[in-house]
N, C-alpha and C. Protein backbone atom coordinates (compact mmCIF):
# COMPACT_ATOMS: atom_id res chain seq x y z
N UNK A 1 -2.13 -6.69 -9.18
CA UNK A 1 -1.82 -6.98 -7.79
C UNK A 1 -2.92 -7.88 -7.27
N UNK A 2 -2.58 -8.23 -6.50
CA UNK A 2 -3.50 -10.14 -5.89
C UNK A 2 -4.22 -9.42 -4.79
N UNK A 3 -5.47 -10.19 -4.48
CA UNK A 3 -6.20 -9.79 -3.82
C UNK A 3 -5.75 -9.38 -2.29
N UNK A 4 -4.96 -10.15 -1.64
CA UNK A 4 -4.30 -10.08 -0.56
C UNK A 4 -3.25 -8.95 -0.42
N UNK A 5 -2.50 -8.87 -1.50
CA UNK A 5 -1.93 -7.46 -1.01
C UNK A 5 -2.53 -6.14 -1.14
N UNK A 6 -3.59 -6.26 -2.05
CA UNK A 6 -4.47 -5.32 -2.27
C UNK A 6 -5.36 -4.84 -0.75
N UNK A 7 -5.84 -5.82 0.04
CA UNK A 7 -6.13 -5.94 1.52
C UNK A 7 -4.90 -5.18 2.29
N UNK A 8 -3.51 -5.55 2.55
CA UNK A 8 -2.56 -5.18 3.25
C UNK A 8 -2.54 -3.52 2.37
N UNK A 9 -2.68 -3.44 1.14
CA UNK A 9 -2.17 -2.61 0.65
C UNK A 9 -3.43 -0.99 1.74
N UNK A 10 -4.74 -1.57 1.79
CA UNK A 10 -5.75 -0.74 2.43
C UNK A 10 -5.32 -0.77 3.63
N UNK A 11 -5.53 -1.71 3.85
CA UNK A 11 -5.35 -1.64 5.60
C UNK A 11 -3.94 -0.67 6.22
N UNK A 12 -2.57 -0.87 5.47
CA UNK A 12 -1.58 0.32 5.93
C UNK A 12 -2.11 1.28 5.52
N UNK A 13 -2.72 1.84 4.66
CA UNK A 13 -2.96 2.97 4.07
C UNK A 13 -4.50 3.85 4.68
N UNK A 14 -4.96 2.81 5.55
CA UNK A 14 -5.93 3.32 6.39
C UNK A 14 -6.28 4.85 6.72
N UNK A 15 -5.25 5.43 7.12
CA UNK A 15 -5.39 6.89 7.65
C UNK A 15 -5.56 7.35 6.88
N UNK A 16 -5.00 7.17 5.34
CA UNK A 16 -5.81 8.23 4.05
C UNK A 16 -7.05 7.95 3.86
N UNK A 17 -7.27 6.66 3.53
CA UNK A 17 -8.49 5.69 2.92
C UNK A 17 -9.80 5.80 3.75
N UNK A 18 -9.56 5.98 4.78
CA UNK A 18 -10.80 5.57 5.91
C UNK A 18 -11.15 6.88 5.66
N UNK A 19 -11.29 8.13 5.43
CA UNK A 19 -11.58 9.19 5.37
C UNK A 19 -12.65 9.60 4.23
N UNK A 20 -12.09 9.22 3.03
CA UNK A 20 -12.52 9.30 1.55
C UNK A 20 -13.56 8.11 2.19
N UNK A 21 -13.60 6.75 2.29
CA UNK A 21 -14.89 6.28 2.23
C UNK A 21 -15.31 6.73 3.18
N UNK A 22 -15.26 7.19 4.44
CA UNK A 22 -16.49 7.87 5.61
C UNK A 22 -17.08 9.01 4.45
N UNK A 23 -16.66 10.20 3.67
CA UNK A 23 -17.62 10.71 3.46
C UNK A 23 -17.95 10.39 2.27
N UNK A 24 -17.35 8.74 1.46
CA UNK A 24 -18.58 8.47 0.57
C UNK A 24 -20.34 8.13 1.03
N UNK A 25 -20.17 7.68 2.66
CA UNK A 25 -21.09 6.84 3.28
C UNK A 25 -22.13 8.00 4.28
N UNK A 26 -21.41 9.48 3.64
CA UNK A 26 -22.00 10.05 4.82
C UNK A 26 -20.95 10.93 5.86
N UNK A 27 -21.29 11.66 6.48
CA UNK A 27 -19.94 12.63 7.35
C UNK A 27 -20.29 11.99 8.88
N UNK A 28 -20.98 10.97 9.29
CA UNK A 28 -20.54 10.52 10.70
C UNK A 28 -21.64 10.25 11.36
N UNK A 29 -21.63 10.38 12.55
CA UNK A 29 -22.75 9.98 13.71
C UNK A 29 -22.62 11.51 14.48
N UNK A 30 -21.38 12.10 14.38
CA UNK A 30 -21.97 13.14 15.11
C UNK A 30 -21.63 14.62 14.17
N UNK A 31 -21.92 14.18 12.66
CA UNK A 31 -21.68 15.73 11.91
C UNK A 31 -20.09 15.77 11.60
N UNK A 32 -18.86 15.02 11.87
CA UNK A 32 -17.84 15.35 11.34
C UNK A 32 -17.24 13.80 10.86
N UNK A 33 -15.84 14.00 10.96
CA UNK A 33 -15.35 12.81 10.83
C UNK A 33 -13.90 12.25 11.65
N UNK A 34 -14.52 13.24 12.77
CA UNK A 34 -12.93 13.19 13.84
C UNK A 34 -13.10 11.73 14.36
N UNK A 35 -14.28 11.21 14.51
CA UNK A 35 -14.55 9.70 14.99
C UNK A 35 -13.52 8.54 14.35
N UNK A 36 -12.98 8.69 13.29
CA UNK A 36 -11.98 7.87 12.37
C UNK A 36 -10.61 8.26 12.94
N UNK A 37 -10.68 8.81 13.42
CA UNK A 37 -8.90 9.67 14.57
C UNK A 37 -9.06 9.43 15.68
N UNK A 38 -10.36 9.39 16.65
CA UNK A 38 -10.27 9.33 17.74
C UNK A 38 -9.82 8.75 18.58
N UNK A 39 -9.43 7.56 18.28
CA UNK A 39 -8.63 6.27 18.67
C UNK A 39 -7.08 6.74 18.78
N UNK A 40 -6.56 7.31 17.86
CA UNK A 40 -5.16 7.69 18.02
C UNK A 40 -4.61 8.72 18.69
N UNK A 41 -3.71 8.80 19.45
CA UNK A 41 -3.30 9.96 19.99
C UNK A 41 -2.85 10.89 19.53
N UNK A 42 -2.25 10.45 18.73
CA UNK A 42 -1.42 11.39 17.87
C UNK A 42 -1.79 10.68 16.43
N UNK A 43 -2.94 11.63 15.26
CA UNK A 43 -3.36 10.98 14.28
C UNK A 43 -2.28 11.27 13.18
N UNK A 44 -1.51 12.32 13.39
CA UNK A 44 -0.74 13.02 12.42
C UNK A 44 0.45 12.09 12.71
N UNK A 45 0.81 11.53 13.04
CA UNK A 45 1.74 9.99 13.16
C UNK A 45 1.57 9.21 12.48
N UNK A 46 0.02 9.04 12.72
CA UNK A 46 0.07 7.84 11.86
C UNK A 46 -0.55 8.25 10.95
N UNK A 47 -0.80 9.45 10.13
CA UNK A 47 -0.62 9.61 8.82
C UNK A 47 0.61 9.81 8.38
N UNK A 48 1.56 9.89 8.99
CA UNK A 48 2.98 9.57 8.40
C UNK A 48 3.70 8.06 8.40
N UNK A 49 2.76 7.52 9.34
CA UNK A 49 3.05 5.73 9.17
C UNK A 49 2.55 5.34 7.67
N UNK A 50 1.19 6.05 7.74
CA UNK A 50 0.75 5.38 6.33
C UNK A 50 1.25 5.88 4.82
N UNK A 51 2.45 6.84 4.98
CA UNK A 51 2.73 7.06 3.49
C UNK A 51 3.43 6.59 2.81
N UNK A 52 4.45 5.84 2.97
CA UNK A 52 5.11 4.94 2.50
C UNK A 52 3.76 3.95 1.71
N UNK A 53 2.91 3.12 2.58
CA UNK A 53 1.94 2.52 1.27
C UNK A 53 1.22 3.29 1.20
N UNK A 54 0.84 4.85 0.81
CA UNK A 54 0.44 5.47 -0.06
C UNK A 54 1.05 5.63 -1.53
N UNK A 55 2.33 5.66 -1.06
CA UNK A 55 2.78 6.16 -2.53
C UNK A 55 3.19 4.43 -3.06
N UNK A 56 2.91 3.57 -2.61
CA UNK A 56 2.93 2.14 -3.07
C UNK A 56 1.56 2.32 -4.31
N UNK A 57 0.24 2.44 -3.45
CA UNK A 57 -0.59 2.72 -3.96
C UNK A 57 -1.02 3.63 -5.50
N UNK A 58 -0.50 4.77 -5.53
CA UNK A 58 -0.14 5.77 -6.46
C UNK A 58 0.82 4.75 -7.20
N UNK A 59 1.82 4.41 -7.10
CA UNK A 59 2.41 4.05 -8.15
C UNK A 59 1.55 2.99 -9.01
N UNK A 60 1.06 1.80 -7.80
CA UNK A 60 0.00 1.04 -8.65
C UNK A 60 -1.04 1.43 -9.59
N UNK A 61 -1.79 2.73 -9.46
CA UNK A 61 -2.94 3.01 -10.35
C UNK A 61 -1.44 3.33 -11.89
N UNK A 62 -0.59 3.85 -11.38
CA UNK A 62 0.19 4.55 -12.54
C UNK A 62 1.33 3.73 -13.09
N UNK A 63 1.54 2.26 -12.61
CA UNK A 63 1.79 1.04 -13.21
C UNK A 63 1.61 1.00 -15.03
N UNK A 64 2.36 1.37 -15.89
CA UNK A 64 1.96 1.32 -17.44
C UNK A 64 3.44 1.68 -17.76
N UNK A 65 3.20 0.44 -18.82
CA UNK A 65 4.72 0.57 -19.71
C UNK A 65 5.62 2.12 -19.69
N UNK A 66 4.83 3.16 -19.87
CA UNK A 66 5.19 4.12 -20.08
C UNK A 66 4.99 5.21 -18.90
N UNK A 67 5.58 4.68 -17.69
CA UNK A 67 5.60 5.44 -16.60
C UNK A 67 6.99 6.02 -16.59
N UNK A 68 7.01 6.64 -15.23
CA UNK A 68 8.53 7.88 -15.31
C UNK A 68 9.43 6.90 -14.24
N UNK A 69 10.97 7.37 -14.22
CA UNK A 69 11.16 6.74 -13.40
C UNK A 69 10.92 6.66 -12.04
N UNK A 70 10.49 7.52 -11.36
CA UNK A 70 10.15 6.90 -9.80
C UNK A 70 9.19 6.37 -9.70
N UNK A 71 7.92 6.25 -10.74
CA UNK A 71 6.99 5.21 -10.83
C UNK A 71 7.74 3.83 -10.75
N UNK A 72 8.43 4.01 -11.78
CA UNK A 72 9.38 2.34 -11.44
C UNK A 72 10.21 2.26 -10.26
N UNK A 73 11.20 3.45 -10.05
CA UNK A 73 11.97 3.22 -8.60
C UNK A 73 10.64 3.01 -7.50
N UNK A 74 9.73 3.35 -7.16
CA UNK A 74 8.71 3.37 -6.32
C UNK A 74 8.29 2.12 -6.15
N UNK A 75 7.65 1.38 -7.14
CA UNK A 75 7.04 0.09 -7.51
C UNK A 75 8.35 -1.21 -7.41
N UNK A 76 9.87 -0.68 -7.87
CA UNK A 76 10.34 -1.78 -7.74
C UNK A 76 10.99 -2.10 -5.84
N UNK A 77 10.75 -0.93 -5.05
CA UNK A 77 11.03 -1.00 -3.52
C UNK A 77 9.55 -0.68 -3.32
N UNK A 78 8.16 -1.25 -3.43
CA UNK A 78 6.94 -1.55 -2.83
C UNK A 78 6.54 -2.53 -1.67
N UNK A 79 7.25 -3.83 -1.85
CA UNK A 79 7.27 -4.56 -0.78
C UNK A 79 8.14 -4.15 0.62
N UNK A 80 9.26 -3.53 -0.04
CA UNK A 80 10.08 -2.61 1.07
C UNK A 80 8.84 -1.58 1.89
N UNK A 81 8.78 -0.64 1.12
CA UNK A 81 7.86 0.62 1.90
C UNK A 81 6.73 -0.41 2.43
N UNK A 82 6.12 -1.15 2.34
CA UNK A 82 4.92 -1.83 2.43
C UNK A 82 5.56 -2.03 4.00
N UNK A 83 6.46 -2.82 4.34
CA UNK A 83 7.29 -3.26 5.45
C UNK A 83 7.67 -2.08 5.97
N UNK A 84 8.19 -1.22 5.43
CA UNK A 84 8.42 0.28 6.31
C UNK A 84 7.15 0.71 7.10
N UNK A 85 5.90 0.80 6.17
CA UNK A 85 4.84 1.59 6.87
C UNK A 85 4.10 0.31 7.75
N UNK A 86 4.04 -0.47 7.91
CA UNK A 86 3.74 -1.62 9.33
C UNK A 86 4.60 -1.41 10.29
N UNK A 87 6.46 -1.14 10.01
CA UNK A 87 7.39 -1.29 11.35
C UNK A 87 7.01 0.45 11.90
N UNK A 88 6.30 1.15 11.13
CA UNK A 88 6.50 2.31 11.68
C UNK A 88 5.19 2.51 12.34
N UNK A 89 4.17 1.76 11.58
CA UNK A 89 2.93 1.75 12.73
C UNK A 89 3.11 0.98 13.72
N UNK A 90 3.92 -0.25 13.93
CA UNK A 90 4.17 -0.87 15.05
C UNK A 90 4.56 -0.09 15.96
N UNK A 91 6.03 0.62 15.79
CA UNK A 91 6.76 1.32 16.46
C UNK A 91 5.73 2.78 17.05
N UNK A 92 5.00 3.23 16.14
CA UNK A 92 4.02 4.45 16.82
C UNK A 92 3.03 3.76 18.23
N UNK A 93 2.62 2.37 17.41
CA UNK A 93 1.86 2.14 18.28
C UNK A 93 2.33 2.04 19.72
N UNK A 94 3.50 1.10 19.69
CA UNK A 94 3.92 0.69 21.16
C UNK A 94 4.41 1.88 22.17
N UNK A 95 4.79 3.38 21.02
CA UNK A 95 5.59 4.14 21.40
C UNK A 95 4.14 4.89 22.44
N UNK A 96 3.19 5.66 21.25
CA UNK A 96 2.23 6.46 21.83
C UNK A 96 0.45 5.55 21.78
N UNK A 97 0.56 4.42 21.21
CA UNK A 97 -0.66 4.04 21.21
C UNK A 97 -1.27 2.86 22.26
N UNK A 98 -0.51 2.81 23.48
CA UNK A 98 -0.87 1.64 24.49
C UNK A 98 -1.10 2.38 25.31
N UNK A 99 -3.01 1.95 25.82
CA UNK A 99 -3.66 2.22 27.22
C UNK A 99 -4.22 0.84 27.44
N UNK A 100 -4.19 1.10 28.64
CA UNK A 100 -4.85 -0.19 29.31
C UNK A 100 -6.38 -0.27 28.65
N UNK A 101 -6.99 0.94 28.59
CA UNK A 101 -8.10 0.82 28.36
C UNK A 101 -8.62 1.09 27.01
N UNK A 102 -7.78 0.54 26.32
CA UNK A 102 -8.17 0.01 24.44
C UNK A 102 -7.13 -1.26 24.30
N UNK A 103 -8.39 -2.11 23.94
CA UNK A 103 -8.45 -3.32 24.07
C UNK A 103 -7.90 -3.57 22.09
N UNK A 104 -8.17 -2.78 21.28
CA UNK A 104 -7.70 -2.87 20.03
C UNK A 104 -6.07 -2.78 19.81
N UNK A 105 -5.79 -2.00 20.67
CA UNK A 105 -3.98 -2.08 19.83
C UNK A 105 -3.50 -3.16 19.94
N UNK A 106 -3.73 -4.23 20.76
CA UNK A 106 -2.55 -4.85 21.13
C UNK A 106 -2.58 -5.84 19.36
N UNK A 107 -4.15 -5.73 19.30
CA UNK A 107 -5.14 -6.84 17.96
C UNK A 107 -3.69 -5.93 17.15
N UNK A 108 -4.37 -4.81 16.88
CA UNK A 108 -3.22 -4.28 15.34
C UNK A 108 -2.05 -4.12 15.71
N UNK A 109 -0.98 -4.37 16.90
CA UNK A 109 0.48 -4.77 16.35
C UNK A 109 0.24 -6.50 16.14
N UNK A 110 -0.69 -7.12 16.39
CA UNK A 110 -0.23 -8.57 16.22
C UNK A 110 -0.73 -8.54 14.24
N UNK A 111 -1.38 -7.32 13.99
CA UNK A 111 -2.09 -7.58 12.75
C UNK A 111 -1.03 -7.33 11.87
N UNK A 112 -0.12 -6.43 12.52
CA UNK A 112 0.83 -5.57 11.22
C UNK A 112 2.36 -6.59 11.59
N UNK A 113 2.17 -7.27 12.29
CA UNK A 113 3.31 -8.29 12.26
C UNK A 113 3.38 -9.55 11.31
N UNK A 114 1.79 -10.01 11.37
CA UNK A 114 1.70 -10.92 10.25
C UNK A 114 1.51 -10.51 9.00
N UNK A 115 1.30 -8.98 8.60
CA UNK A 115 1.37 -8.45 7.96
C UNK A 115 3.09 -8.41 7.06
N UNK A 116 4.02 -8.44 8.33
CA UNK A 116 5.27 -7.75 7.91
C UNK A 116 6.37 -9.24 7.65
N UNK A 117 5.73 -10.24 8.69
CA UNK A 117 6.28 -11.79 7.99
C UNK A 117 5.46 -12.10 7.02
N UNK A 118 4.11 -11.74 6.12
CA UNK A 118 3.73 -12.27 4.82
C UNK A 118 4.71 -11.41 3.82
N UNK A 119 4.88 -10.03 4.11
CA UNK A 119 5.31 -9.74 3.11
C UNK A 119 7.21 -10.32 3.15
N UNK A 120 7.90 -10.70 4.24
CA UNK A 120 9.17 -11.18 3.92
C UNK A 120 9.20 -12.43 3.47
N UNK A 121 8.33 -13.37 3.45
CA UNK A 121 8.19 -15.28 3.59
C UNK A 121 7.37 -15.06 2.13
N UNK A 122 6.25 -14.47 1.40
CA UNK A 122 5.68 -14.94 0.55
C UNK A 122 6.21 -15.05 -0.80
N UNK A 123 6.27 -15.86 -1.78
CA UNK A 123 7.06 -15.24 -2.96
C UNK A 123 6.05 -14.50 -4.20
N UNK A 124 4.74 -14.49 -3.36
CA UNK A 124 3.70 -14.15 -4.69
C UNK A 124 3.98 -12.42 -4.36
N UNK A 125 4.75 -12.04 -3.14
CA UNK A 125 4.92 -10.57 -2.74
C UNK A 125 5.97 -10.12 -3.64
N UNK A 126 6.98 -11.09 -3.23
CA UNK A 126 7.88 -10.46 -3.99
C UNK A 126 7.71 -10.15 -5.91
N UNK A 127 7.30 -11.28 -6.07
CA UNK A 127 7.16 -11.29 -7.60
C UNK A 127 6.09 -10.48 -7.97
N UNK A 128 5.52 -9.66 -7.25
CA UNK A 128 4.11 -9.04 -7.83
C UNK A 128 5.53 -7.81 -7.97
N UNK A 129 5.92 -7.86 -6.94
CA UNK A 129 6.41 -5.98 -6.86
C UNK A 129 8.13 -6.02 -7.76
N UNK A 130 8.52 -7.66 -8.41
CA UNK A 130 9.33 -7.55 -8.93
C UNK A 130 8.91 -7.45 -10.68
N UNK A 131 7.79 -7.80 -11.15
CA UNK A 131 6.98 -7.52 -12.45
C UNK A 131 6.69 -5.54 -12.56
N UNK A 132 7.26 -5.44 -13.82
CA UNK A 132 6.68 -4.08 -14.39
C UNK A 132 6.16 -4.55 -15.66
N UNK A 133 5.30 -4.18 -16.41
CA UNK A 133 5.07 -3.68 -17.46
C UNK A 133 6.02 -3.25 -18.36
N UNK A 134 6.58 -4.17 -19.44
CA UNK A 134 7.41 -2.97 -20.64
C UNK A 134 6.83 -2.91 -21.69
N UNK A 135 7.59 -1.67 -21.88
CA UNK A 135 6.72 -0.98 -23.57
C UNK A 135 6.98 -2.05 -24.01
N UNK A 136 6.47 -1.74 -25.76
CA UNK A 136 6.76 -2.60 -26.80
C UNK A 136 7.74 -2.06 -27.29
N UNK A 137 8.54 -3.20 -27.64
CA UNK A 137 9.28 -2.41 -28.51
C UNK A 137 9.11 -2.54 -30.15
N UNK A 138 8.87 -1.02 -31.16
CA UNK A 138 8.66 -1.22 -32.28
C UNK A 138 9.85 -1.91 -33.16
N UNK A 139 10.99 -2.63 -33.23
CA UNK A 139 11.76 -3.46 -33.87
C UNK A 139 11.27 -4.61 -34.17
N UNK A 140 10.59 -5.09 -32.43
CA UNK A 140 10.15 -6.42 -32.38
C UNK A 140 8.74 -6.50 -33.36
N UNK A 141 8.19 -5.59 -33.22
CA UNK A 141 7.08 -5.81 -33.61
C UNK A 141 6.94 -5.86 -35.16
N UNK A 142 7.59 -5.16 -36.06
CA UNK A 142 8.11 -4.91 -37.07
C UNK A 142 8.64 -6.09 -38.06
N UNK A 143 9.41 -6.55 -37.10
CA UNK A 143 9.93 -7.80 -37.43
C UNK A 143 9.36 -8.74 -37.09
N UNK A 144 8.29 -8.78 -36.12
CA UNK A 144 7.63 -10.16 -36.04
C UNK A 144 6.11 -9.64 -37.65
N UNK A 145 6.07 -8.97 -37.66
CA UNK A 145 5.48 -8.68 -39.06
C UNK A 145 6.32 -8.94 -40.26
N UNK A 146 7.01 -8.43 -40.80
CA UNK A 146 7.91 -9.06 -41.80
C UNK A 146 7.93 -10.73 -41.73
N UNK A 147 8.21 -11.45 -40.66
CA UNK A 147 7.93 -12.71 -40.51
C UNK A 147 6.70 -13.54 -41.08
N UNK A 148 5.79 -12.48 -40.37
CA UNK A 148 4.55 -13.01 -40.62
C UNK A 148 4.13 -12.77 -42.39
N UNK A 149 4.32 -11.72 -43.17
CA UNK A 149 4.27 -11.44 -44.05
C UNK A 149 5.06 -12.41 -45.05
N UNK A 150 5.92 -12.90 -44.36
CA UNK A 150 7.16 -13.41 -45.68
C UNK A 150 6.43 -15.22 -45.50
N UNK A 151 5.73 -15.67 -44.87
CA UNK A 151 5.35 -16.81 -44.30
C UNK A 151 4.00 -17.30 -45.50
C-alpha cells in the first residue's frame, strides 16, 4: 500500500490509533488519556466511524496469498469502507460535532472530503485495493521446472 493511503488509512482510523501511540509516548499531561476524546462529544461515535478502516487495516497486515476469505472479501471492498468511514465521520461530525467554539471541525470535514474525492478520482486507489496476492500454484511451478530441466 502507497504511502498516501497509508496516511488516509491512519488518519480514519484515528480513534483506535491515537490511543496505542499516546501510551507509547507516555499516559498524558494530566495522568490519563481522556485528552485524545476530549474534543468529541460523543467519542463512542466516532469509534464506530473509525471501524470500517480498521478492519481495512487488519486485513492489510493479513494481506498473503494464503488468507481466508473475508480477508479477501474485506480487502477487495477497502476503498469502499475507506469512503464509508470518512461519510460517517462527516455525517457524525455535522450531526454532533459543530460548536462555534472549535475552530477544528469545520478543518476535518473539509479534510475527510478530500479524503473521500481522492479515494473516488484516483486510480492508484483503486488498483492498490483491486491487487491481491495469489498463491503459487504447484503445476506451474513444476512445469516451469521440467522446462527448465529439458532445456
Amino acid at each position: 500500500m502507497g504511502g498516501m493511503l497509508s496516511a488516509i488509512l491512519l488518519y480514519l482510523s484515528r480513534s483506535f490509533v491515537l490511543p496505542f501511540i499516546a501510551s507509547a509516548f507516555g499516559s498524558g499531561r494530566d495522568g490519563n488519556m481522556n485528552y485524545l476524546l476530549e474534543a468529541e462529544k460523543n467519542p463512542l461515535l466516532f469509534l464506530g466511524c473509525s471501524l470500517p478502516a480498521l478492519l481495512v487495516g487488519v486485513a492489510w497486515f493479513r494481506r498473503v496469498p494464503s488468507s481466508g476469505r473475508l480477508t479477501k472479501f474485506i480487502w477487495s471492498w477497502g476503498r469502499w469502507l475507506m469512503i464509508l468511514s470518512a461519510v460517517l465521520d462527516i455525517v457524525a461530525r455535522l450531526t454532533f460535532g459543530l460548536h462555534p467554539d472549535r475552530g477544528i471541525t469545520p478543518f476535518l470535514l473539509m479534510f475527510d472530503g478530500v479524503i473521500v474525492c481522492y479515494l473516488f478520482i484516483a486510480p492508484r486507489a483503486r488498483d492498490v485495493f483491486a491487487d491481491f496476492p495469489l498463491a503459487d500454484d504447484p503445476n506451474k511451478r513444476s512445469a516451469n521446472r521440467t522446462l527448465n530441466l529439458s532445456k
